[in-house]
C-alpha atoms as a PDB file:
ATOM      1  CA  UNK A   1     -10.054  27.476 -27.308  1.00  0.00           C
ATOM      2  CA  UNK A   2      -7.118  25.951 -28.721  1.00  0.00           C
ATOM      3  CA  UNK A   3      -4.824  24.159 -26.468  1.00  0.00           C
ATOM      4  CA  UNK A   4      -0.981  24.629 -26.053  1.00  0.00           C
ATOM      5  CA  UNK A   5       0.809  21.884 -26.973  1.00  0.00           C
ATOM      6  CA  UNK A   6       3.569  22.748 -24.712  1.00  0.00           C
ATOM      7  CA  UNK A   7       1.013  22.821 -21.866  1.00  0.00           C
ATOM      8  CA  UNK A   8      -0.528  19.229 -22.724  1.00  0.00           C
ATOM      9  CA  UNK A   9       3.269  17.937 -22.658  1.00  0.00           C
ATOM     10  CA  UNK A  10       3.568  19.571 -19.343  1.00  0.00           C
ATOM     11  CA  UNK A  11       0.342  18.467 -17.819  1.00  0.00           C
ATOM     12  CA  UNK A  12       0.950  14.826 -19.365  1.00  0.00           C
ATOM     13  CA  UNK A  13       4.570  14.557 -17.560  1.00  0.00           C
ATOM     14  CA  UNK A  14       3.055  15.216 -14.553  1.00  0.00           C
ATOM     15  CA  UNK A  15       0.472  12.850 -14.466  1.00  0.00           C
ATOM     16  CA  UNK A  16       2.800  10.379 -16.045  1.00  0.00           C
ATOM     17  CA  UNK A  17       5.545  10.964 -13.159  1.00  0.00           C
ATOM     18  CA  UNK A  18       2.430  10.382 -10.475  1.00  0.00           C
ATOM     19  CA  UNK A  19       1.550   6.978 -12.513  1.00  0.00           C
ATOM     20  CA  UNK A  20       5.274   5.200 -12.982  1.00  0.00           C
ATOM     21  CA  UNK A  21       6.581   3.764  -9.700  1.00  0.00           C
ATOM     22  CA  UNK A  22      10.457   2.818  -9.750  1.00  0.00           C
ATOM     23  CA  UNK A  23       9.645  -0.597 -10.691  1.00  0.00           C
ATOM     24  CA  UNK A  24      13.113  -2.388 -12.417  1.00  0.00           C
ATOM     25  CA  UNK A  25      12.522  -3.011 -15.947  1.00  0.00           C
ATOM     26  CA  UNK A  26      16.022  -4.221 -17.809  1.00  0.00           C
ATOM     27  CA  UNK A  27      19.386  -4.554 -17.121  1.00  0.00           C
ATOM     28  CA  UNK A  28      22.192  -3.629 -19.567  1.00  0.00           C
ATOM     29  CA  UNK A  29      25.610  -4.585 -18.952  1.00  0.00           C
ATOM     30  CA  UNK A  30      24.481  -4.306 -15.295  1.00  0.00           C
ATOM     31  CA  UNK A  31      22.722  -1.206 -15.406  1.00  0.00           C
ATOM     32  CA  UNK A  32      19.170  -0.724 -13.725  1.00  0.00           C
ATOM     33  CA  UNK A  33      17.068   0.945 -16.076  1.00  0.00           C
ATOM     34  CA  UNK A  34      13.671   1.446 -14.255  1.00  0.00           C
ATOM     35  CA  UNK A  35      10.592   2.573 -15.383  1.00  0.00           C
ATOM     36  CA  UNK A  36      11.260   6.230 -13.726  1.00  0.00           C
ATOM     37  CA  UNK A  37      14.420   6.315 -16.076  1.00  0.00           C
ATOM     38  CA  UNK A  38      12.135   5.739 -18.811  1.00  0.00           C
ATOM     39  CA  UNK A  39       9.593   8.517 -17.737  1.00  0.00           C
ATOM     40  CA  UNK A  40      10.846  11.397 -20.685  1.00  0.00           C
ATOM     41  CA  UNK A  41      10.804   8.619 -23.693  1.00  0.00           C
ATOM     42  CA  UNK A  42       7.200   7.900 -22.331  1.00  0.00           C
ATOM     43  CA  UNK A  43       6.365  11.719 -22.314  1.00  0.00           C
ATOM     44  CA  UNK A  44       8.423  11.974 -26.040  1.00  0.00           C
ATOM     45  CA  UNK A  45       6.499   8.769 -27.229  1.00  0.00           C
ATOM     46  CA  UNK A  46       2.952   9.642 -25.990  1.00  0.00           C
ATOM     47  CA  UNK A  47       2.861  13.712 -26.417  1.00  0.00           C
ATOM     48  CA  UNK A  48       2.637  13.732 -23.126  1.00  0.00           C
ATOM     49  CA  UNK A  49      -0.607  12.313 -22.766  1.00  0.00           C
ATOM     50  CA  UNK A  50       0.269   8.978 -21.154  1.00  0.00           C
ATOM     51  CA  UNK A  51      -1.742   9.746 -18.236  1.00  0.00           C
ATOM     52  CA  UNK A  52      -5.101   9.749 -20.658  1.00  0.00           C
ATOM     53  CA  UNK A  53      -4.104   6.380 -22.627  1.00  0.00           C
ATOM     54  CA  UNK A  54      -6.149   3.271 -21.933  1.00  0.00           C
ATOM     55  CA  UNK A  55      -3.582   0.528 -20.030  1.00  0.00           C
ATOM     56  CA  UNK A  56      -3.144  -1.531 -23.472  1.00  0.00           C
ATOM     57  CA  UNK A  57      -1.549   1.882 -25.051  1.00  0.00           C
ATOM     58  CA  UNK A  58      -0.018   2.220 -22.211  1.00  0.00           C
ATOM     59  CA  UNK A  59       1.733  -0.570 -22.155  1.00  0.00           C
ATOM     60  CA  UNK A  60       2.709  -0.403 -25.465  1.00  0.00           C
ATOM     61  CA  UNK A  61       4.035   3.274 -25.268  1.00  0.00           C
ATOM     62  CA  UNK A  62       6.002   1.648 -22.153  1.00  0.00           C
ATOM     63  CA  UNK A  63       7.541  -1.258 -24.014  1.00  0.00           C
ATOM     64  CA  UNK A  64       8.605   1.119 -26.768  1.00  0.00           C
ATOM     65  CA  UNK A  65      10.318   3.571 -24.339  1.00  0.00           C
ATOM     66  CA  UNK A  66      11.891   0.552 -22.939  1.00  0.00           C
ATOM     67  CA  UNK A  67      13.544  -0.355 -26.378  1.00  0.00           C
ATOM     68  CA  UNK A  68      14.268   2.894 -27.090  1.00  0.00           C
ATOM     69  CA  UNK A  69      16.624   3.433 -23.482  1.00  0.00           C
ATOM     70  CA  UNK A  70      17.948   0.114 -24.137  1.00  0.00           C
ATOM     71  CA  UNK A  71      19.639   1.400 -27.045  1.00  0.00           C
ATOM     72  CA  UNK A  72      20.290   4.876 -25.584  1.00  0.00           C
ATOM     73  CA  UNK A  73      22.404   3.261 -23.272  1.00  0.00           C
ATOM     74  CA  UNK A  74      24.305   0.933 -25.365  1.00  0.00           C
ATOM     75  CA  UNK A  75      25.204   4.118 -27.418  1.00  0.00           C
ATOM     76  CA  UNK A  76      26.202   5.923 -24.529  1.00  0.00           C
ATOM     77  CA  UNK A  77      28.737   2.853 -23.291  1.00  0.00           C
ATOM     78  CA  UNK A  78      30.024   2.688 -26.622  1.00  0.00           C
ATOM     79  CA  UNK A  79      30.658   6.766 -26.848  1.00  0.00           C
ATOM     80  CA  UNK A  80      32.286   6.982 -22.817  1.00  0.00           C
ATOM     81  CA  UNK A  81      34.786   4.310 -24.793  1.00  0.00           C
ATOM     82  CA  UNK A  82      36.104   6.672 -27.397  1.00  0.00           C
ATOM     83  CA  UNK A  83      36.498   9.290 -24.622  1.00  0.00           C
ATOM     84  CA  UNK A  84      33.926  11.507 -25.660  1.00  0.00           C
ATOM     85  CA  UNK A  85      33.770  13.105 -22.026  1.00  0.00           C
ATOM     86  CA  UNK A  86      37.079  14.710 -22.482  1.00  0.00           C
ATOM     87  CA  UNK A  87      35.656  16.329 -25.489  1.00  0.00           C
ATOM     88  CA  UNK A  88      35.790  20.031 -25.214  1.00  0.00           C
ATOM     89  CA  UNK A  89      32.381  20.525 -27.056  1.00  0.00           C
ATOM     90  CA  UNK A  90      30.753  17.734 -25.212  1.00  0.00           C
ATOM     91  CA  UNK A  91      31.120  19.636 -21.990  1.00  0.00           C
ATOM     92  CA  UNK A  92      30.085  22.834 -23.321  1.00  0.00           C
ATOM     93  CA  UNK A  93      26.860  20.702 -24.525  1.00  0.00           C
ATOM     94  CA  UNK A  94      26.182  19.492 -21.419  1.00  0.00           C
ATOM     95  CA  UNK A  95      26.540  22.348 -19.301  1.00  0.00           C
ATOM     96  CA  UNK A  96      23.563  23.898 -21.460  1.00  0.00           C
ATOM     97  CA  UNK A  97      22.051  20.534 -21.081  1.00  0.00           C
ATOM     98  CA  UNK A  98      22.095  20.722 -17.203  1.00  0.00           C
ATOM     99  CA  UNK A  99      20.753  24.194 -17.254  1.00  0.00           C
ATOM    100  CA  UNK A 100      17.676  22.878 -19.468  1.00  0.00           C
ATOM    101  CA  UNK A 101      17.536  19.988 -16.820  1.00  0.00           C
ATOM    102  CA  UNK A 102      17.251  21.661 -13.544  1.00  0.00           C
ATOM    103  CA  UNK A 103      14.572  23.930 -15.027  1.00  0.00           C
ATOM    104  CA  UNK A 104      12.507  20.892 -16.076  1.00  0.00           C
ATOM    105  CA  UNK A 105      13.198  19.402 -13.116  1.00  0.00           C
ATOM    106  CA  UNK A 106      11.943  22.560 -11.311  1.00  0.00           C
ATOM    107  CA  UNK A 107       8.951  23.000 -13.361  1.00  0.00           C
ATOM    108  CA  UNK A 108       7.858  19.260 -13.373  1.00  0.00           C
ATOM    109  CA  UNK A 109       8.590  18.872  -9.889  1.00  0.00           C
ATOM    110  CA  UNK A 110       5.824  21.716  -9.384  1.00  0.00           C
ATOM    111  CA  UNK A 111       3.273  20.500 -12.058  1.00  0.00           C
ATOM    112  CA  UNK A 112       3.620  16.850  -9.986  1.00  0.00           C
ATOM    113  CA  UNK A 113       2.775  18.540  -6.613  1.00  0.00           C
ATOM    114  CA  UNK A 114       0.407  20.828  -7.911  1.00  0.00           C
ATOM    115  CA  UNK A 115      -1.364  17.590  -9.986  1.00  0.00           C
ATOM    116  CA  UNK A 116      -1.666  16.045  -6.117  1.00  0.00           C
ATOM    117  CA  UNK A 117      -3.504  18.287  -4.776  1.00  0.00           C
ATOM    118  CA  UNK A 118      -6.581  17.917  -7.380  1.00  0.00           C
ATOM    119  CA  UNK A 119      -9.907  15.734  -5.841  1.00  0.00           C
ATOM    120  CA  UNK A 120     -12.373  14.583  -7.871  1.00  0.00           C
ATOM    121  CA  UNK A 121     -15.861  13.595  -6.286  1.00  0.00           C
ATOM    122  CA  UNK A 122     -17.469   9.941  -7.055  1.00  0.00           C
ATOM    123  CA  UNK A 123     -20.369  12.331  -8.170  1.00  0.00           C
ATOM    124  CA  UNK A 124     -18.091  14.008 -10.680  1.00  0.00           C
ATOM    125  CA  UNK A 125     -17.147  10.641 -12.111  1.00  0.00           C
ATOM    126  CA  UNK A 126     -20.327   9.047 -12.061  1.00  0.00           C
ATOM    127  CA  UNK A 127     -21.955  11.929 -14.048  1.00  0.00           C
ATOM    128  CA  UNK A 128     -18.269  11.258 -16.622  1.00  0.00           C
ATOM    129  CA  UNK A 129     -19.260   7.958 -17.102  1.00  0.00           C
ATOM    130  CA  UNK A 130     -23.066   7.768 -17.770  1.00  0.00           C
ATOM    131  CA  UNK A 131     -22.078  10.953 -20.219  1.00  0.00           C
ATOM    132  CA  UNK A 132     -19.233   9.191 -21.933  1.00  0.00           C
ATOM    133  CA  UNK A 133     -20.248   5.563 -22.179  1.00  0.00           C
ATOM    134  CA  UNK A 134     -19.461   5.159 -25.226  1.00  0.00           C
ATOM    135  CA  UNK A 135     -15.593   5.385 -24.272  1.00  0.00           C
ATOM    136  CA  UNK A 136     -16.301   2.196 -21.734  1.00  0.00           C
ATOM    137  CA  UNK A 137     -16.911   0.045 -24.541  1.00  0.00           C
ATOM    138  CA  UNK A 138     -15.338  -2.894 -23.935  1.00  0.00           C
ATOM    139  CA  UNK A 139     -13.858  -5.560 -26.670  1.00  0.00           C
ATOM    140  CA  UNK A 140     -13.600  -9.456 -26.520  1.00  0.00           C
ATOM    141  CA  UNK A 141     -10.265 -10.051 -24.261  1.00  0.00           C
ATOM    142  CA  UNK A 142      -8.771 -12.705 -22.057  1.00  0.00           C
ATOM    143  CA  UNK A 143      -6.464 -13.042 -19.667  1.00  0.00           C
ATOM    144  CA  UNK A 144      -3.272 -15.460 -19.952  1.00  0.00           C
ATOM    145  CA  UNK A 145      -0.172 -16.526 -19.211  1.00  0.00           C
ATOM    146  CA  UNK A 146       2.991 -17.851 -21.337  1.00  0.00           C
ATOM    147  CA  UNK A 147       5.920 -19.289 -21.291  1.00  0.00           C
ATOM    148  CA  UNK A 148       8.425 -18.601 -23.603  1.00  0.00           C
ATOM    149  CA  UNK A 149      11.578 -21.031 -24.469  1.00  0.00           C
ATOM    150  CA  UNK A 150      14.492 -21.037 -27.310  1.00  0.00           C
ATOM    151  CA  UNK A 151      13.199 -24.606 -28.926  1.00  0.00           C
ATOM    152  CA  UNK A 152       9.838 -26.676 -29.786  1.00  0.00           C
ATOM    153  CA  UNK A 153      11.611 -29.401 -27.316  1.00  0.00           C
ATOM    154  CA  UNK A 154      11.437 -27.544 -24.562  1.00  0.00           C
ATOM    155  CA  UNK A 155       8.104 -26.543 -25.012  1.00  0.00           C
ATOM    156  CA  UNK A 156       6.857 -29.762 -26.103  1.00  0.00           C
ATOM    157  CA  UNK A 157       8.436 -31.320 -22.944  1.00  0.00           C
ATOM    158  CA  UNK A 158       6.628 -28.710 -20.815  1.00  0.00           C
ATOM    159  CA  UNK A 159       3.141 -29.493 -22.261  1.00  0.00           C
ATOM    160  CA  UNK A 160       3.948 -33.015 -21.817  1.00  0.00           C
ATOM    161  CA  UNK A 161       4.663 -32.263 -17.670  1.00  0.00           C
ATOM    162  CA  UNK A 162       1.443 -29.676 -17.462  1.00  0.00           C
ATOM    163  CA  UNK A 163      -0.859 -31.730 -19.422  1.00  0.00           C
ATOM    164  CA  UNK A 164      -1.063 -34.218 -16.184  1.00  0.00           C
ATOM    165  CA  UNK A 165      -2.717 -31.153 -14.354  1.00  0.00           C
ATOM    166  CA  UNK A 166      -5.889 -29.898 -14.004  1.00  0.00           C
ATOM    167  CA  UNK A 167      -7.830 -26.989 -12.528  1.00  0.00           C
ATOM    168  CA  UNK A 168      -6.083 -25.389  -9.614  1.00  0.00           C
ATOM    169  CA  UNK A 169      -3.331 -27.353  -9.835  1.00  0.00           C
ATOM    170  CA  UNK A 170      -2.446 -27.105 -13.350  1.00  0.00           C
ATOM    171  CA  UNK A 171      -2.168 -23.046 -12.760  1.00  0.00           C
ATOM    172  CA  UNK A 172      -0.345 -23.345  -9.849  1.00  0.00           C
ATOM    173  CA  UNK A 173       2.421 -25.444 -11.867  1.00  0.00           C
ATOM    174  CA  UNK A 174       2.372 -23.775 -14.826  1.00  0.00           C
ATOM    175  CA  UNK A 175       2.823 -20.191 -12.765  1.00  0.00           C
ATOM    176  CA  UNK A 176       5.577 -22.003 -11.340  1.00  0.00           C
ATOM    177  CA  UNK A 177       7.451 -23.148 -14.457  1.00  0.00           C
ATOM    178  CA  UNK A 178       6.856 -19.787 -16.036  1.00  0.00           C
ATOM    179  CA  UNK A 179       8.704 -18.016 -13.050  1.00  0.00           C
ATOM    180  CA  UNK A 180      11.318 -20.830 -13.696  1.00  0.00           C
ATOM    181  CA  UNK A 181      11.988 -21.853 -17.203  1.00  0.00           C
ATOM    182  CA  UNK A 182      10.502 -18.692 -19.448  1.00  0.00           C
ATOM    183  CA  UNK A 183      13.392 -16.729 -21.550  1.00  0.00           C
ATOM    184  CA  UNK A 184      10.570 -13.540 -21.101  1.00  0.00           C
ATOM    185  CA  UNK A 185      12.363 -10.311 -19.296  1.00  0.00           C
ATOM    186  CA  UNK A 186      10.092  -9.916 -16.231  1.00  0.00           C
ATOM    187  CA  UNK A 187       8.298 -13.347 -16.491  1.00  0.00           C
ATOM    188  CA  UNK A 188      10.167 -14.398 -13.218  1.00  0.00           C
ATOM    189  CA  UNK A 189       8.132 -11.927 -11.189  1.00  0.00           C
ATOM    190  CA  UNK A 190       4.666 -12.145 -13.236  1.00  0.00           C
ATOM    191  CA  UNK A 191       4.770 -15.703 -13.732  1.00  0.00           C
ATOM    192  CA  UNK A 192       4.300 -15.455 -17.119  1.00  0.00           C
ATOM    193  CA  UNK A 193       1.347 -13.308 -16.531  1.00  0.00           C
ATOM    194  CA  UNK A 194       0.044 -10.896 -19.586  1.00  0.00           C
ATOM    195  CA  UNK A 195      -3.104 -10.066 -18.057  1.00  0.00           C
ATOM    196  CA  UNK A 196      -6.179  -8.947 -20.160  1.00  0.00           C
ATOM    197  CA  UNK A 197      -5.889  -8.431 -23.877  1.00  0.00           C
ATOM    198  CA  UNK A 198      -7.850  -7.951 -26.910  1.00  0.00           C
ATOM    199  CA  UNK A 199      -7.763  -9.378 -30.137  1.00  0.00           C
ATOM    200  CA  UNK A 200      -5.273  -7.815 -32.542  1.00  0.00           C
ATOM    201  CA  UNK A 201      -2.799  -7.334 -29.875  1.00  0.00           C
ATOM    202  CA  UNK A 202      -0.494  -9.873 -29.307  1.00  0.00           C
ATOM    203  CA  UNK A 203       1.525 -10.911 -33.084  1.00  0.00           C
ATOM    204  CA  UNK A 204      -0.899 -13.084 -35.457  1.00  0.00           C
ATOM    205  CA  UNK A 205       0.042 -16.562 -34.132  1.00  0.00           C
ATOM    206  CA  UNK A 206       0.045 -15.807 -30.913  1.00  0.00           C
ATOM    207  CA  UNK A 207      -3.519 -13.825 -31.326  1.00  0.00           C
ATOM    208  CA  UNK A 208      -5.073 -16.818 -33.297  1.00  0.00           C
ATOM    209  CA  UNK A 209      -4.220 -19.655 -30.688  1.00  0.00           C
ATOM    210  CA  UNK A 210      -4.971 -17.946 -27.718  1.00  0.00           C
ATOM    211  CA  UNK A 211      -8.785 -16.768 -28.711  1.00  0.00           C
ATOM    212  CA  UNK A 212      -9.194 -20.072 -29.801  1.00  0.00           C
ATOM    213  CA  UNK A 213      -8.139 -21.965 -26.627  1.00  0.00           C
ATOM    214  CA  UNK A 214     -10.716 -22.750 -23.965  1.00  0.00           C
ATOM    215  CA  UNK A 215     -10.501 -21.238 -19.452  1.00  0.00           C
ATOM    216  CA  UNK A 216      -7.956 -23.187 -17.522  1.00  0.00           C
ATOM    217  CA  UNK A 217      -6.900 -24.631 -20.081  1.00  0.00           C
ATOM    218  CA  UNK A 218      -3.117 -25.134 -21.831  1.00  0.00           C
ATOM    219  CA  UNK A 219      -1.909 -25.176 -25.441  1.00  0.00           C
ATOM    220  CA  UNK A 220      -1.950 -28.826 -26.656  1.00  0.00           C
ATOM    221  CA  UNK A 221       1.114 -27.627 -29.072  1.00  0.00           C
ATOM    222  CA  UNK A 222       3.970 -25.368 -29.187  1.00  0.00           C
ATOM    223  CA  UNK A 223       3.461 -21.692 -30.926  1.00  0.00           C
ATOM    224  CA  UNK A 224       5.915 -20.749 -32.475  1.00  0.00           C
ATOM    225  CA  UNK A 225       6.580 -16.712 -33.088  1.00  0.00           C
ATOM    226  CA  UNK A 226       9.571 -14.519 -33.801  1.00  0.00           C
ATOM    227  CA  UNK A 227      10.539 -14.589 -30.502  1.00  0.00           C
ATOM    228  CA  UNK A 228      10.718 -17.962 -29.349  1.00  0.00           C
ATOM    229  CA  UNK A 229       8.075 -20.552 -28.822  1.00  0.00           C
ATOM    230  CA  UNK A 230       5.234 -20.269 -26.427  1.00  0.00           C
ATOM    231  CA  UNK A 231       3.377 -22.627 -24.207  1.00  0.00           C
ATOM    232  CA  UNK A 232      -0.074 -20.541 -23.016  1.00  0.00           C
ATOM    233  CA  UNK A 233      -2.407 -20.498 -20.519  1.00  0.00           C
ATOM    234  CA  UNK A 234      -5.742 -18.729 -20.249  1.00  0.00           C
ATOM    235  CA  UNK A 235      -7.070 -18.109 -17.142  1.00  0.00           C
ATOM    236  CA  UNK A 236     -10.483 -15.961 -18.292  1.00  0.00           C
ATOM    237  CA  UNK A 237     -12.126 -14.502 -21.313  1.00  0.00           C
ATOM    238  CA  UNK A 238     -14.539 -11.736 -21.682  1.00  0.00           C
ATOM    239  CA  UNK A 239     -17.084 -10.905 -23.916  1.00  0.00           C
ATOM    240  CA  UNK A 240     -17.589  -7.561 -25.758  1.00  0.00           C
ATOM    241  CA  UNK A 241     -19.621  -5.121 -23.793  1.00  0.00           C
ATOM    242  CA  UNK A 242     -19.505  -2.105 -21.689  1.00  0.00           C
ATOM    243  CA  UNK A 243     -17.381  -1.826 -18.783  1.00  0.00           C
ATOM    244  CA  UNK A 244     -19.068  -1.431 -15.690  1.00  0.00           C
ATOM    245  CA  UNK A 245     -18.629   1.910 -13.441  1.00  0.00           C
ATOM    246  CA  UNK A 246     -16.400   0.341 -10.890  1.00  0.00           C
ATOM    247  CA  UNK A 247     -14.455  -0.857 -13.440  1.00  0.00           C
ATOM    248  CA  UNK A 248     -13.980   2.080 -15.473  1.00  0.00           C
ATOM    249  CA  UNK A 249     -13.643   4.136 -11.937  1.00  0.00           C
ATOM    250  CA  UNK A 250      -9.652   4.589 -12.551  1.00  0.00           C
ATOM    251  CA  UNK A 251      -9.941   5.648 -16.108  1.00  0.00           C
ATOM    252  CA  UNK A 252     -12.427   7.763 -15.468  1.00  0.00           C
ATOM    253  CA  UNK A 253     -10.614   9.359 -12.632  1.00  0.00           C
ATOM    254  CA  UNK A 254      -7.495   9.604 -14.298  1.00  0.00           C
ATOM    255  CA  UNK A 255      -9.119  11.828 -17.769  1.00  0.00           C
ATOM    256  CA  UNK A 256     -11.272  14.063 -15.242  1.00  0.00           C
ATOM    257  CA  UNK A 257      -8.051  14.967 -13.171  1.00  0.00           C
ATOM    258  CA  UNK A 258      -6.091  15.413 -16.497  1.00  0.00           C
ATOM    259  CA  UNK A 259      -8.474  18.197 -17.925  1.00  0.00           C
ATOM    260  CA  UNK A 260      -8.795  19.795 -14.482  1.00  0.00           C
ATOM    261  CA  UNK A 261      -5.542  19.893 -14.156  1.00  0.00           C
ATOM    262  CA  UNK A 262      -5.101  21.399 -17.747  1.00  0.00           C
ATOM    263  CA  UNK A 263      -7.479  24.043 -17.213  1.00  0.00           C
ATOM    264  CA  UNK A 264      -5.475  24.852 -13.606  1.00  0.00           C
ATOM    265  CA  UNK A 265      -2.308  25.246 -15.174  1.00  0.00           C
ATOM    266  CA  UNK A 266      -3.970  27.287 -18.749  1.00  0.00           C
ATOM    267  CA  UNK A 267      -5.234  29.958 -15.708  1.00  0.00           C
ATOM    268  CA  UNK A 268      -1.974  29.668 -13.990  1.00  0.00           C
ATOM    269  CA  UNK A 269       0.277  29.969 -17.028  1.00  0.00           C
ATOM    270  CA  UNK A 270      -2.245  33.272 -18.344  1.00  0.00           C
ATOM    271  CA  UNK A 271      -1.353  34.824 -14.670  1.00  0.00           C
ATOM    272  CA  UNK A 272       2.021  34.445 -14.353  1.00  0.00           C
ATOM    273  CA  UNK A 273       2.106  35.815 -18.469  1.00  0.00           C
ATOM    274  CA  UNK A 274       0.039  39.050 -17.554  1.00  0.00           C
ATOM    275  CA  UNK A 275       2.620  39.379 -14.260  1.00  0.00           C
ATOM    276  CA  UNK A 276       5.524  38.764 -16.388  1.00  0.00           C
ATOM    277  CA  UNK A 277       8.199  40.812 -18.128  1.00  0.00           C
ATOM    278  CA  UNK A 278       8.346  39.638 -21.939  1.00  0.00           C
ATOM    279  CA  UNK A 279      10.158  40.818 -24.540  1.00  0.00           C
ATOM    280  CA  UNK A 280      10.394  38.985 -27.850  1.00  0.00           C
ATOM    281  CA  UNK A 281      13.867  38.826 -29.767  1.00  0.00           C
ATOM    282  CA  UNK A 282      15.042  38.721 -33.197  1.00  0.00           C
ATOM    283  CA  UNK A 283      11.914  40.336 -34.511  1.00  0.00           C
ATOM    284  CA  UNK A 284       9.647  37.424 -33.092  1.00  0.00           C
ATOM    285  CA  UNK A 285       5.866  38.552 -31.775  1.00  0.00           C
END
């Protein structure tokens, strides 16, 4: 059967708006934009199907939506200066607009605590995975951390201080500095941290020092990209393989609840049709 794309949007919000946690993501002018506020560009972005993206796509998709609000509110700012509130069409726009937004809110709202109530059995995911394990295919990645500054100085002078360290030590300084020094939104709370990645990610320079460099160890010289230069660390690498069950456990989870939870709402949504009162207009059938 063909699916609705109205109903994966729907089913894809949901799951989205169980995923995203109120974490703050940007400031702008002093406004919080979190990652809740971002939660319809995400849907918009995605298809709403955020929920079944692997955490790299994810990420991206998030970083986009990010962008995207960033702007949406500098627009805004700039359109409450020429006094567009008092505009007699503007409030006629969004009076329809609140209407459309409380019966979003209603429906979403719904899908979300309908979405919570769906198990799914480690038997049920086991017998996913050993089924699907060609989706668990895993590429070469590694983990590390940066630390991005305006100039080569400054990132010269940093190797120059972290190059005395070694092992433990060395990470513990250079998750210090990055918390510190690094120009990155968010790098004060991750210290610097980018986590795992795969080649073909990060921009070319980046990509080509980073999968070159050796564990716990630091770049010897600065890289320089379009947005600043870098001074990295990696703390692991991994080999192409297969991921292991346990570690494919939350993806795994995550698409088995999504088409359960599609198929839930497909019977609930046929129901409530055959229940329903509808009459087509304007010589739609």
């Amino acid at each position: 059967m063909k699916k609705n794309k109205y109903l994966t949007s729907l089913v894809g919000l949901a799951f989205s708006t169980q995923i995203l946690s109120a974490v703050d993501l940007a400031k702008v002018n002093g406004e919080t934009i979190t990652d809740r506020d971002i939660l319809p560009v995400i849907a918009q972005i995605s298809g709403g199907r955020y929920g079944t993206l692997d955490p790299a796509t994810q990420k991206k998709v998030q970083d986009m939506a990010l962008e995207q609000s960033i702007a949406r509110l500098l627009i805004e700012n700039e359109a409450k200066k020429s006094g567009i509130l008092n505009n007699t069409e503007f409030k006629e726009q969004l009076e329809l607009a609140m209407k459309h937004v409380k019966r979003q809110l209603t429906a979403d709202m719904w899908l979300k605590q309908e979405l919570d109530k769906q198990s799914i059995s480690s038997a049920e995911m086991k017998d996913y995975y050993n089924k699907n394990l060609k989706e668990f295919k895993t590429p070469k990645s590694v983990h590390a951390r940066h630390i991005l500054v305006k100039t080569d100085a400054e990132a010269k002078g940093l190797i120059s201080l972290l190059s005395k360290y070694s092992g433990e030590k060395l990470q513990a300084e250079f998750i210090e500095s990055a918390k510190n020094m690094s120009i990155e939104p968010g790098a004060k709370e991750r210290g610097g941290d980018l986590g795992y990645f795969p080649e073909g990610v990060m921009v070319p320079e980046f990509n080509k020092a980073v999968f070159a460099m050796s564990v716990g160890s630091i770049s010897t010289t600065p890289v320089k990209t379009q947005f600043g230069y870098h001074v990295i660390y990696v703390e692991d690498k991994k080999e192409a393989g297969t991921a292991t069950f346990d570690e494919a456990k939350d993806v795994v989870e995550q698409k088995i609840k999504v088409e359960k939870f599609q198929k839930f709402v497909e019977k609930k949504l046929d129901y409530l049709k055959s229940k329903a009162s509808i009459q087509m207009l304007n010589g739609d059938k």
